[in-house]
Protein backbone atom coordinates (compact mmCIF):
# COMPACT_ATOMS: atom_id res chain seq x y z
CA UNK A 1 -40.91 4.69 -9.85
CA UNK A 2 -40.44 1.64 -11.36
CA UNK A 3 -36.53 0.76 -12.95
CA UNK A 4 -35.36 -0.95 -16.39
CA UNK A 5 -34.30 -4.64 -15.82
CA UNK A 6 -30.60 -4.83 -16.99
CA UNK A 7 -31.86 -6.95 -20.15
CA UNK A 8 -33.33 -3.71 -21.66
CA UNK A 9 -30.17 -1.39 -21.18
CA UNK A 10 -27.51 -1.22 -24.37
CA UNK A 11 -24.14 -2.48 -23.86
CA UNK A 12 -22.53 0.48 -22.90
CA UNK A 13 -25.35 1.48 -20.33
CA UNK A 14 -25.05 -2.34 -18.77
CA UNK A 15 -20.59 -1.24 -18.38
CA UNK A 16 -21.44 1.79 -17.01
CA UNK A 17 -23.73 -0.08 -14.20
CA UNK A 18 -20.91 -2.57 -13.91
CA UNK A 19 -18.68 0.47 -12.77
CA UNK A 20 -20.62 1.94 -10.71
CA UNK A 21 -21.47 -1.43 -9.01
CA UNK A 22 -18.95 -2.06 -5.42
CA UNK A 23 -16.38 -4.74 -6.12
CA UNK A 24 -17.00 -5.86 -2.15
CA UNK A 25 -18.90 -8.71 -1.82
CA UNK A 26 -20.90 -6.64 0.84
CA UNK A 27 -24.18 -4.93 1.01
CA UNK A 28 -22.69 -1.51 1.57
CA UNK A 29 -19.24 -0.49 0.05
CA UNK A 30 -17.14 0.91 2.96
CA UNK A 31 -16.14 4.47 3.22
CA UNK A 32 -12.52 3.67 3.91
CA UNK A 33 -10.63 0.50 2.93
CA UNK A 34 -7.54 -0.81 4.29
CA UNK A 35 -5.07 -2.47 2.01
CA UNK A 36 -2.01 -4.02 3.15
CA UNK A 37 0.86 -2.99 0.98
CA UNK A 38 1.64 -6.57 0.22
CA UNK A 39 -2.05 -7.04 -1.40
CA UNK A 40 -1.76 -3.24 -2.97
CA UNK A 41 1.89 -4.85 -4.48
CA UNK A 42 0.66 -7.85 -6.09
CA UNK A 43 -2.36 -5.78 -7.76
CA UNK A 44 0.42 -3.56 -9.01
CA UNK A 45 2.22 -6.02 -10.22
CA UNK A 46 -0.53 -7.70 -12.17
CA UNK A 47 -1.77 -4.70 -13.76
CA UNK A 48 1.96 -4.30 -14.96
CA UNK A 49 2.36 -7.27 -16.10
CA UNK A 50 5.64 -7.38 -14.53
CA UNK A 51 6.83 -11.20 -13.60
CA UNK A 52 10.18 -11.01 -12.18
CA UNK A 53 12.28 -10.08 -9.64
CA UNK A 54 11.72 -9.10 -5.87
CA UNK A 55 9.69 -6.05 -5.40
CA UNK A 56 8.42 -3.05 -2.80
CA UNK A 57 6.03 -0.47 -2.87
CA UNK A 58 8.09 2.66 -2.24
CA UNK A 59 6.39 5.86 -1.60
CA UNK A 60 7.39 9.40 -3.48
CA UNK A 61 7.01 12.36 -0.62
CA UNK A 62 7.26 16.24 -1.25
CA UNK A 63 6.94 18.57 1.97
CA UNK A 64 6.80 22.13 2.04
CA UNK A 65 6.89 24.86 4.76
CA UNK A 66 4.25 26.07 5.79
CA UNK A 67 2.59 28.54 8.64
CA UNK A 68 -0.75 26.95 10.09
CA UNK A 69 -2.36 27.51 13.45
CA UNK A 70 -3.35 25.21 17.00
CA UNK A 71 -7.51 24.64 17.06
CA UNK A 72 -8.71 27.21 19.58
CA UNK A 73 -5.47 29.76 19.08
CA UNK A 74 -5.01 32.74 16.81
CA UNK A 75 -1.59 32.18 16.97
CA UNK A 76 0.39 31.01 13.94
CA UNK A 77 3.70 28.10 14.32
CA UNK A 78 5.68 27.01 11.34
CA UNK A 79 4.68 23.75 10.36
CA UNK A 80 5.69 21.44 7.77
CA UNK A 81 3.67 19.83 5.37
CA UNK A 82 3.77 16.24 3.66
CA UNK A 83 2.31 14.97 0.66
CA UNK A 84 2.48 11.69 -0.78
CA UNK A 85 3.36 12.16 -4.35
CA UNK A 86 2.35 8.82 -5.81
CA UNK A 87 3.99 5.39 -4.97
CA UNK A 88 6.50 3.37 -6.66
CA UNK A 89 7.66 -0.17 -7.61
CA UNK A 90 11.14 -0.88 -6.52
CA UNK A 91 12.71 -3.45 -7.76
CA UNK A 92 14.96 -5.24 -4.60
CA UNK A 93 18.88 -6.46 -5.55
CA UNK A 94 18.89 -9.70 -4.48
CA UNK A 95 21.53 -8.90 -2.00
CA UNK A 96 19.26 -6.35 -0.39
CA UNK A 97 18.87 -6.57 3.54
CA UNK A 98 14.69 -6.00 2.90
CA UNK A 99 14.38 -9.33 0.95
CA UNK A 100 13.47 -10.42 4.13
CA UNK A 101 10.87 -8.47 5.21
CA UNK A 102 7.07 -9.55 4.61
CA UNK A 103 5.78 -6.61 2.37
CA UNK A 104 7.80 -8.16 -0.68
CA UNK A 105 7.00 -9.48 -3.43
CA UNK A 106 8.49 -12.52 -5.93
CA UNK A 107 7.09 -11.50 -9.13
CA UNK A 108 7.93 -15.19 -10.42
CA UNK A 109 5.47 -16.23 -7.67
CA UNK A 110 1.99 -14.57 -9.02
């Protein structure tokens, strides 16, 4: 079955292709892809709009108790689960020992 060129679809047909279309410059779009924190940062930061300051992405965790079982065994262990609530921007003091470290970001710098 043959398909419509692009030129014939209406404008919001042609976005809806556009976001369905991989961003990776690759045949295939990869089931997983790994982002480095600095990279995921500097997105953030763009999309924000936020220019100043030192930043690092921060994670929000909950856990909770739970009772779950070993593969292969009926018997149950209390076990605790972990779940990454969302992540955060924090903004570094400039006096902060993690200035140094290579997963910040200078805002002024993007």
């Amino acid at each position: 079955m043959a398909t419509k060129s692009t030129a014939s679809k209406s404008p919001a047909a042609k976005r809806a292709a556009a976001r369905k279309s991989p961003s990776l410059k690759t045949a295939e779009t990869p089931a997983n892809i790994d982002v480095p924190l600095k990279d995921l940062l500097i997105v953030l930061l763009k999309h924000y709009g936020i220019k100043e300051g030192h930043w690092i992405v921060d994670a929000r965790i909950g856990t909770g108790a739970i009772a779950a079982n070993k593969p292969d065994e009926k018997k149950a262990y209390p076990a605790l689960l972990v779940v990454l609530e969302g992540v955060v921007l924090a903004r570094l003091d400039p006096d902060d020992s993690m200035m140094e470290s290579e997963n910040t970001v200078d805002a002024s710098s993007i």
